[in-house]
Protein backbone atom coordinates (compact mmCIF):
# COMPACT_ATOMS: atom_id res chain seq x y z
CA UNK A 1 -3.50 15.27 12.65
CA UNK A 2 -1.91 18.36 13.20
CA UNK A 3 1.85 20.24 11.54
CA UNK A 4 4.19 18.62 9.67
CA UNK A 5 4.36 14.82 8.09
CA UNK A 6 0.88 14.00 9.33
CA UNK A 7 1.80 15.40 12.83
CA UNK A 8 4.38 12.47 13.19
CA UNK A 9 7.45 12.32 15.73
CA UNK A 10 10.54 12.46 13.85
CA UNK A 11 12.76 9.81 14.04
CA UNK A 12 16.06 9.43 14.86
CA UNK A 13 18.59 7.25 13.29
CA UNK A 14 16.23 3.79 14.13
CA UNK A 15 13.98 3.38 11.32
CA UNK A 16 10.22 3.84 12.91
CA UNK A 17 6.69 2.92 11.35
CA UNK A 18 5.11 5.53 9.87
CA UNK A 19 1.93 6.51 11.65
CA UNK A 20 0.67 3.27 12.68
CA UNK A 21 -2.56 2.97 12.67
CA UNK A 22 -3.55 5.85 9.73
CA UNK A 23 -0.75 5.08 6.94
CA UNK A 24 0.65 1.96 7.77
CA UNK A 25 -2.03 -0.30 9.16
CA UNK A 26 -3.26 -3.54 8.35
CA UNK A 27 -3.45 -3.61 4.75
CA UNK A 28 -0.45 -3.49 2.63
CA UNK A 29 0.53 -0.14 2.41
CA UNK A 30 3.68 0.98 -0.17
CA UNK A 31 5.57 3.81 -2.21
CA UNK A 32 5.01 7.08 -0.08
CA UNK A 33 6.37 10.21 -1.09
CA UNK A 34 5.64 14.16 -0.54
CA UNK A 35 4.66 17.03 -2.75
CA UNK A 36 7.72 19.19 -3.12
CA UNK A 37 5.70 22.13 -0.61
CA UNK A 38 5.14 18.93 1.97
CA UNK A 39 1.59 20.06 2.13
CA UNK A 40 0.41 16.27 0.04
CA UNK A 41 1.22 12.66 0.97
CA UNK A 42 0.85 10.14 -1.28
CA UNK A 43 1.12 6.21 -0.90
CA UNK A 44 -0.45 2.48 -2.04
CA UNK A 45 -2.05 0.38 -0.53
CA UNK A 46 -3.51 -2.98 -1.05
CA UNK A 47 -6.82 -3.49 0.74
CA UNK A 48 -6.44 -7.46 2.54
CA UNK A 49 -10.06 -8.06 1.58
CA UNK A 50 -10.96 -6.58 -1.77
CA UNK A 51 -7.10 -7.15 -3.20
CA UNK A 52 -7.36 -3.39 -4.77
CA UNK A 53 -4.86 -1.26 -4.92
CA UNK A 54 -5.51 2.64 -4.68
CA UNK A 55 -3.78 5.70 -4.75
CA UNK A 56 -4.25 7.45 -1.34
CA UNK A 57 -3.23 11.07 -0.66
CA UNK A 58 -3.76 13.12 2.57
CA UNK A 59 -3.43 16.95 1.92
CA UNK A 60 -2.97 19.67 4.67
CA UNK A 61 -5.55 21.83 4.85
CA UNK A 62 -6.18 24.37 7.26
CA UNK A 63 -3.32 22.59 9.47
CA UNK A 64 -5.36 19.90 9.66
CA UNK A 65 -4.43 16.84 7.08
CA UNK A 66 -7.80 15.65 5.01
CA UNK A 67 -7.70 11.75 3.26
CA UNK A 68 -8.91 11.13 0.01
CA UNK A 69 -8.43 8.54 -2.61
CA UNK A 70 -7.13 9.49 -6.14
CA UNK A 71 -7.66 6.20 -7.57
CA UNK A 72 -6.12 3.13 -8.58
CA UNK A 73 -2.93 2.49 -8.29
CA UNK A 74 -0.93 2.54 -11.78
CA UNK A 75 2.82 1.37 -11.91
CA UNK A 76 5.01 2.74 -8.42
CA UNK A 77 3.80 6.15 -8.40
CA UNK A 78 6.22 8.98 -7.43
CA UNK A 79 6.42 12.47 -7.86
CA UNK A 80 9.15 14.73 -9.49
CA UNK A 81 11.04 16.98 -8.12
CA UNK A 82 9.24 20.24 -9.87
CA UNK A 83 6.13 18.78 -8.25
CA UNK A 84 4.35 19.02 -11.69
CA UNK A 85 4.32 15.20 -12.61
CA UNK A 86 3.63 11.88 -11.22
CA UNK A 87 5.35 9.12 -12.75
CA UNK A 88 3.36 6.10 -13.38
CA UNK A 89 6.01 3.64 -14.51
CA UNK A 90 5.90 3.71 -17.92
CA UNK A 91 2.74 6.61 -17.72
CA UNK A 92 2.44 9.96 -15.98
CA UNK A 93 -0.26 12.33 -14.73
CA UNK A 94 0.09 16.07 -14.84
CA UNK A 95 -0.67 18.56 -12.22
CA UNK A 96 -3.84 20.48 -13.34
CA UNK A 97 -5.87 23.31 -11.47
CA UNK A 98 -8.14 21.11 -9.96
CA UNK A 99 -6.20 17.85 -9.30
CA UNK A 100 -4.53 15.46 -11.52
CA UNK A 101 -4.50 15.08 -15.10
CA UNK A 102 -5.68 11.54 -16.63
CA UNK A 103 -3.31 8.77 -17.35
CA UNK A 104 -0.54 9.73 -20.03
CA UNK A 105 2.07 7.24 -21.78
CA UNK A 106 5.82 8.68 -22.02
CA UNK A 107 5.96 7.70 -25.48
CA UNK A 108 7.37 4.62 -27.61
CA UNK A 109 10.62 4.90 -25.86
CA UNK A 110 9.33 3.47 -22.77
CA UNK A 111 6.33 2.49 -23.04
CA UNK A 112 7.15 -0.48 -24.78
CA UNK A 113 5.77 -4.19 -24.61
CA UNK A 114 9.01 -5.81 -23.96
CA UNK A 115 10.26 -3.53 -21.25
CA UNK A 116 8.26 -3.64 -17.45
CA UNK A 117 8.53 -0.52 -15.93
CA UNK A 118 7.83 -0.35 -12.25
CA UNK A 119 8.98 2.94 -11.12
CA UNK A 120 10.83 5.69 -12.95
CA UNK A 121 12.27 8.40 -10.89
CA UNK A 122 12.97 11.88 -12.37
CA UNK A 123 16.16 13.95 -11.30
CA UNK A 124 15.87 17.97 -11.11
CA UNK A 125 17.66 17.97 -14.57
CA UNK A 126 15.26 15.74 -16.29
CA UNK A 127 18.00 12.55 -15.96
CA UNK A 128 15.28 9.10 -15.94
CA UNK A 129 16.31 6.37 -13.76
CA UNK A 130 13.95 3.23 -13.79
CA UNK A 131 13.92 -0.55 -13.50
CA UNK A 132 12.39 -3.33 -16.14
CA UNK A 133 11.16 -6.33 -14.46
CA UNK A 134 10.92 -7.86 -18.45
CA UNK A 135 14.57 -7.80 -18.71
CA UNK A 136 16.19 -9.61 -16.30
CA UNK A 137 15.22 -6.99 -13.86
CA UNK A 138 17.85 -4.54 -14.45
CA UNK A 139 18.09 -0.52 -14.17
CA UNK A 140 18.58 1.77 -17.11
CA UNK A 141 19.05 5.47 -17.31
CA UNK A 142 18.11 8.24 -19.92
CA UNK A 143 19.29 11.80 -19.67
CA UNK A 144 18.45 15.15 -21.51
CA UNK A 145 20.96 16.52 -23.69
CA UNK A 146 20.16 20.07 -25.55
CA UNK A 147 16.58 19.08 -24.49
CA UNK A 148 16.33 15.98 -26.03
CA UNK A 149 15.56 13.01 -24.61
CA UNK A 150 18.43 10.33 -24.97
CA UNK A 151 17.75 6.68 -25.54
CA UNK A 152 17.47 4.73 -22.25
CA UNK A 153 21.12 2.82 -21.27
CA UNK A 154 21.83 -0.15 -18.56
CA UNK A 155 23.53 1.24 -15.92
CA UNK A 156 27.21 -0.75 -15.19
CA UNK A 157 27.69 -3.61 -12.57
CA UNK A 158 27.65 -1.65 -10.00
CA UNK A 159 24.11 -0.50 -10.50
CA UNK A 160 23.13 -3.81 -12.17
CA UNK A 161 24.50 -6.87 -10.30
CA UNK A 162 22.67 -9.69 -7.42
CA UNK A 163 19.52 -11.87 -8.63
CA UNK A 164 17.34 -9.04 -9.80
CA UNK A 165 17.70 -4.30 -9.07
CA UNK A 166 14.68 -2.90 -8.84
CA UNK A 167 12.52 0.39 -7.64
CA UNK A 168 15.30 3.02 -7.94
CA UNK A 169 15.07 6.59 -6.35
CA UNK A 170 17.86 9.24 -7.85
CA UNK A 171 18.57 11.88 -5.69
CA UNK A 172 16.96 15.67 -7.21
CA UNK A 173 21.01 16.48 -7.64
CA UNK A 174 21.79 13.17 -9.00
CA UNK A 175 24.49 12.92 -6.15
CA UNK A 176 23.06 9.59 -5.44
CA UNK A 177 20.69 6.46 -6.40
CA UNK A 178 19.23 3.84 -4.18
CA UNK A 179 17.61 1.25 -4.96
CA UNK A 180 16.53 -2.77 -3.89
CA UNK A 181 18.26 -5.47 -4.91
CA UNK A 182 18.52 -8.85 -3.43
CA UNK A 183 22.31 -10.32 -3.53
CA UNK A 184 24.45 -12.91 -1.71
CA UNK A 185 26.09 -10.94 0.42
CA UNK A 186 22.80 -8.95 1.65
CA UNK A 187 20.54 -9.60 5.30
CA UNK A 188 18.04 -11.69 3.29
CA UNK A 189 15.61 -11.15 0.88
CA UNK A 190 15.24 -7.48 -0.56
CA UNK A 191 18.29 -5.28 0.88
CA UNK A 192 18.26 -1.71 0.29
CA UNK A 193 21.21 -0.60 -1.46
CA UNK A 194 22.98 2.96 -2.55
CA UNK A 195 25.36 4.54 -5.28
CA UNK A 196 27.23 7.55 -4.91
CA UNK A 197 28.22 9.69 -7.69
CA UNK A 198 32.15 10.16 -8.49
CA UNK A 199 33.53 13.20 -9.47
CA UNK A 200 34.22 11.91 -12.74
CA UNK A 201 30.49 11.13 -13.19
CA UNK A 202 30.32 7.41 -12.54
CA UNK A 203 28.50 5.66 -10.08
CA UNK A 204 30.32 4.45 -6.92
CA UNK A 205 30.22 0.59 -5.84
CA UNK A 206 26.41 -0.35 -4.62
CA UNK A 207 26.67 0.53 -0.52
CA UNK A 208 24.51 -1.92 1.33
CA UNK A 209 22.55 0.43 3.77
CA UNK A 210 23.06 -1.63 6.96
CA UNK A 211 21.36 -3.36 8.99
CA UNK A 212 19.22 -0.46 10.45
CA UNK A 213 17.65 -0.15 7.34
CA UNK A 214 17.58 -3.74 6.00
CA UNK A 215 16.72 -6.78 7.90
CA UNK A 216 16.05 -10.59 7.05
CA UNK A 217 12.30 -9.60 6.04
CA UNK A 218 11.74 -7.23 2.77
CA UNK A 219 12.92 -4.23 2.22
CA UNK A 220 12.19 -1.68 -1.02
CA UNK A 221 11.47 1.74 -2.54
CA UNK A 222 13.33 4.04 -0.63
CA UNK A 223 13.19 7.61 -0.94
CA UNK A 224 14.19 11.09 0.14
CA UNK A 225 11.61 13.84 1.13
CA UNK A 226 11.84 17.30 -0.58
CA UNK A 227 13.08 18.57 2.40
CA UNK A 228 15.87 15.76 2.40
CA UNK A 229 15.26 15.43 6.26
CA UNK A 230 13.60 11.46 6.14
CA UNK A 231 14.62 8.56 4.60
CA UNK A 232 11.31 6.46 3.85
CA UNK A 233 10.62 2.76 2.76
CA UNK A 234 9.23 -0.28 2.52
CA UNK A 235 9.68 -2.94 4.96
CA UNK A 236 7.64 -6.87 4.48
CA UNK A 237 6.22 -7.67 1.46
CA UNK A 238 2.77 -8.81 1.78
CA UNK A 239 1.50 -7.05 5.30
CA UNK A 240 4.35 -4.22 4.09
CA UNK A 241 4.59 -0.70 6.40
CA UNK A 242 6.25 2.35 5.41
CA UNK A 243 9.53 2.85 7.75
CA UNK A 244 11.06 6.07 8.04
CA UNK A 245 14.49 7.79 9.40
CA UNK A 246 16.24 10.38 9.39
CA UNK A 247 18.01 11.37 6.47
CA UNK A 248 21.44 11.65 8.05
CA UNK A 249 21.64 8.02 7.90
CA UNK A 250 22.49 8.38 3.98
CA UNK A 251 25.50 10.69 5.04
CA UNK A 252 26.92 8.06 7.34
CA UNK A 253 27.42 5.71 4.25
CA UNK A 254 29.26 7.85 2.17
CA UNK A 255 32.61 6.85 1.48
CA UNK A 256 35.39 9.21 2.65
């Protein structure tokens, strides 16, 4: 595998499996994302016969890209935007001269017994956005204000409404948040859904992304490469594949 994303065709505006056969194949295979430089890959996946999850990443070296397993999975890794931290959930691992540092809890604030954190994604400016499968499966937010990390809030209803919100993504500029959800008015099961910010600062009504993007099968953890080129998720829930598309999909859903 040769150039750019593996040495993948690009997409169009059809959703496409995500080199068959390598990334998505027949175990259950989740949550990719890039390194900011797009020179690292990272995604889970769920081996059908042992049940264990890992932490796979394939790196580009020498133009040609090289697998290797981190190791287990913890929470619904993905990375921030300065490329210097991988959020765990509720934990984090540090970029360190030689790989990855161990484990690491945020703190008390989220790392709490009550609250189930699957995946916390981490805006440019430091702005949290994560979910809490404890709680009635609902999406808070926590900002940085003078530095200081403010106390996690629910986002309104039109973040935080259907049976259950889940694995949220916010865009680097915070211009944005998608996230799964699975509602009444959706395609069936898990529907992929987005937010756009007002001017004023709120967050626009939830957008379902249509039905190139969600279907009546499962679909979660979307996501933006650095290069905001590709839209990638997750589509089917126990033999899951990573989908992706291009990223001017997201443009044709913004209100005018």
């Amino acid at each position: 595998m040769e150039g750019p994303y593996l040495g993948q065709k690009p997409p169009g505006l059809t959703p496409e499996v995500f080199a068959p056969g390598i990334v998505s194949t027949e175990h259950r295979d989740l949550s990719a994302f890039f390194t900011p430089d797009m020179k690292e890959f990272y995604f889970t996946r769920k081996d059908v016969k042992t049940e264990n999850w890992s932490l796979v990443v394939y790196k580009l070296e020498d133009n040609q890209w090289q697998k290797s397993v981190v190791g287990p999975r913890v929470g619904r890794p993905i990375i921030a935007p300065n490329g210097k931290i991988m959020h765990l959930g509720s934990k984090y691992m540090e970029r360190t001269e030689t790989g990855w540092s161990e484990v690491k809890s945020l703190g008390p604030m989220f790392d709490r017994e009550d609250w189930g954190i699957m995946r916390l994604s981490a805006s440019t400016n430091g702005t949290y956005v994560f979910d809490d499968y404890k709680s009635n499966d609902v999406i808070r937010i926590s900002t940085l204000k003078d530095g200081k990390r403010e106390e996690p809030k629910l986002l309104g209803k039109e973040i935080n409404t259907g049976k259950w919100t889940a694995h949220p993504f916010i865009a680097p500029d915070e211009s944005y948040l998608i996230w799964d959800s699975e509602k009444d008015n959706g395609y069936g099961d898990s529907d992929l859904y987005i937010s756009f910010r007002q001017q004023d600062g709120s967050w626009g009504t939830a957008i379902n992304m249509g039905d190139k993007i969600n279907t009546d099968s499962w679909e979660s953890g979307g996501y933006v490469t650095p290069d905001r080129k590709y839209f990638f998720f997750n589509r089917g829930d126990r033999d899951g594949d990573i989908f992706w598309v291009d990223a001017k999909i997201i443009e044709t859903l913004r209100p005018q």
